[in-house]
C-alpha atoms as a PDB file:
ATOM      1  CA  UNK A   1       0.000   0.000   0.000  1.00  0.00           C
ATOM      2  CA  UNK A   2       2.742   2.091   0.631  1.00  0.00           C
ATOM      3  CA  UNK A   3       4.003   2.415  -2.589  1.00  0.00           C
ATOM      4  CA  UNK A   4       0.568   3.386  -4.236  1.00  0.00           C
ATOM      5  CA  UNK A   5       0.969   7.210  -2.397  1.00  0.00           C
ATOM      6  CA  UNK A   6       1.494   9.843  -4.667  1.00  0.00           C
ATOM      7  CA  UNK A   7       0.331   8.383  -7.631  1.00  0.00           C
ATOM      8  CA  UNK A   8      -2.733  10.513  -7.807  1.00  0.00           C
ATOM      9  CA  UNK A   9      -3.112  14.063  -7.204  1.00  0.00           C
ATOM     10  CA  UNK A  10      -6.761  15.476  -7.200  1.00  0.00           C
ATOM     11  CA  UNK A  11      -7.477  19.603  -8.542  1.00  0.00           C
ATOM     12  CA  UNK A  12     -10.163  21.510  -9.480  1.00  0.00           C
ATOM     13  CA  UNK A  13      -9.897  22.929 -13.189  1.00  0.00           C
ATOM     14  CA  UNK A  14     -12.441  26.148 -14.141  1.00  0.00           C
ATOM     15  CA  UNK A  15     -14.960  24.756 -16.787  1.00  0.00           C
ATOM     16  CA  UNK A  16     -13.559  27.478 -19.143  1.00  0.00           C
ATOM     17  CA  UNK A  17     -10.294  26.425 -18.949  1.00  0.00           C
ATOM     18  CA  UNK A  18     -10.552  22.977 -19.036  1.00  0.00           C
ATOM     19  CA  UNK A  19      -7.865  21.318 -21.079  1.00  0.00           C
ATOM     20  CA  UNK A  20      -9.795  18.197 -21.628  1.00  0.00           C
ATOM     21  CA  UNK A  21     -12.308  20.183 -23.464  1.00  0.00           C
ATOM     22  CA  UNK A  22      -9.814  20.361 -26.121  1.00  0.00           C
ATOM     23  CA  UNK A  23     -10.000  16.138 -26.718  1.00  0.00           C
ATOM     24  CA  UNK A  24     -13.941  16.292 -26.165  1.00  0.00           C
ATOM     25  CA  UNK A  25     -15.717  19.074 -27.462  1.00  0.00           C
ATOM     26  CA  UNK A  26     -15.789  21.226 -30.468  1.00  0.00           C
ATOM     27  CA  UNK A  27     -14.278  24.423 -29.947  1.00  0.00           C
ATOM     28  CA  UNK A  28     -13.196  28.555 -31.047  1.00  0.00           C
ATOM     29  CA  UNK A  29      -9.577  28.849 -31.986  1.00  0.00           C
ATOM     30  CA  UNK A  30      -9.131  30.906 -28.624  1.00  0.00           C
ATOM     31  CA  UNK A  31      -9.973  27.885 -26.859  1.00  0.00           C
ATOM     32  CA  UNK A  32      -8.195  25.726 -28.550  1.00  0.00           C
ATOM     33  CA  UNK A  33      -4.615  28.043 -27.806  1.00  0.00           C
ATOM     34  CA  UNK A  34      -6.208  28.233 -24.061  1.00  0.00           C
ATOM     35  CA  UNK A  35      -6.333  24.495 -23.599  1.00  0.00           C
ATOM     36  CA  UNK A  36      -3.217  23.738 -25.777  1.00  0.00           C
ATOM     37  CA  UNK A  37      -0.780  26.239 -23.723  1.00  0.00           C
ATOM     38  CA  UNK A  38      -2.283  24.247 -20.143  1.00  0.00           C
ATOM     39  CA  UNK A  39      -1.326  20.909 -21.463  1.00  0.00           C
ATOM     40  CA  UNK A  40       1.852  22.178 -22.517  1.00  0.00           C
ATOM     41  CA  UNK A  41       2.563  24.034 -19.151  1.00  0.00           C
ATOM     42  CA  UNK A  42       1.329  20.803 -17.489  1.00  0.00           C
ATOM     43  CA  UNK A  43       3.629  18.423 -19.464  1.00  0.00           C
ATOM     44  CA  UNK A  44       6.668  21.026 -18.952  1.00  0.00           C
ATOM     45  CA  UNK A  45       6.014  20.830 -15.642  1.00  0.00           C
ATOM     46  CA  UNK A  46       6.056  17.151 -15.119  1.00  0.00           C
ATOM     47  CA  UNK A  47       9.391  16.894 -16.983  1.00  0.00           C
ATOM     48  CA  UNK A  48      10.938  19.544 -14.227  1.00  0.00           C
ATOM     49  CA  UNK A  49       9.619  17.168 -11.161  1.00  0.00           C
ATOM     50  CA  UNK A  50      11.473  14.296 -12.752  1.00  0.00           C
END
């Protein structure tokens, strides 16, 4: 059990910005930039913690 901690981490994401709208929904080229510049951030940031 002790090795399963960490694995997950839980946030809360504002509908508007929700980067997962950009694999599920149709959407306006401003969203689009929006949710592609979180994912990057996101990814960038997982490649710093490692």
């Amino acid at each position: 059990m002790s090795q399963l901690q960490k694995i997950v981490a839980l946030s809360t994401t504002e509908a508007d910005k929700n980067p997962a709208d950009m694999l599920t929904k149709v959407l306006i080229i401003d969203k689009l930039k929006l949710c592609s510049s979180s994912v990057e951030s996101l990814l960038e940031s997982r490649s710093i913690e490692k």
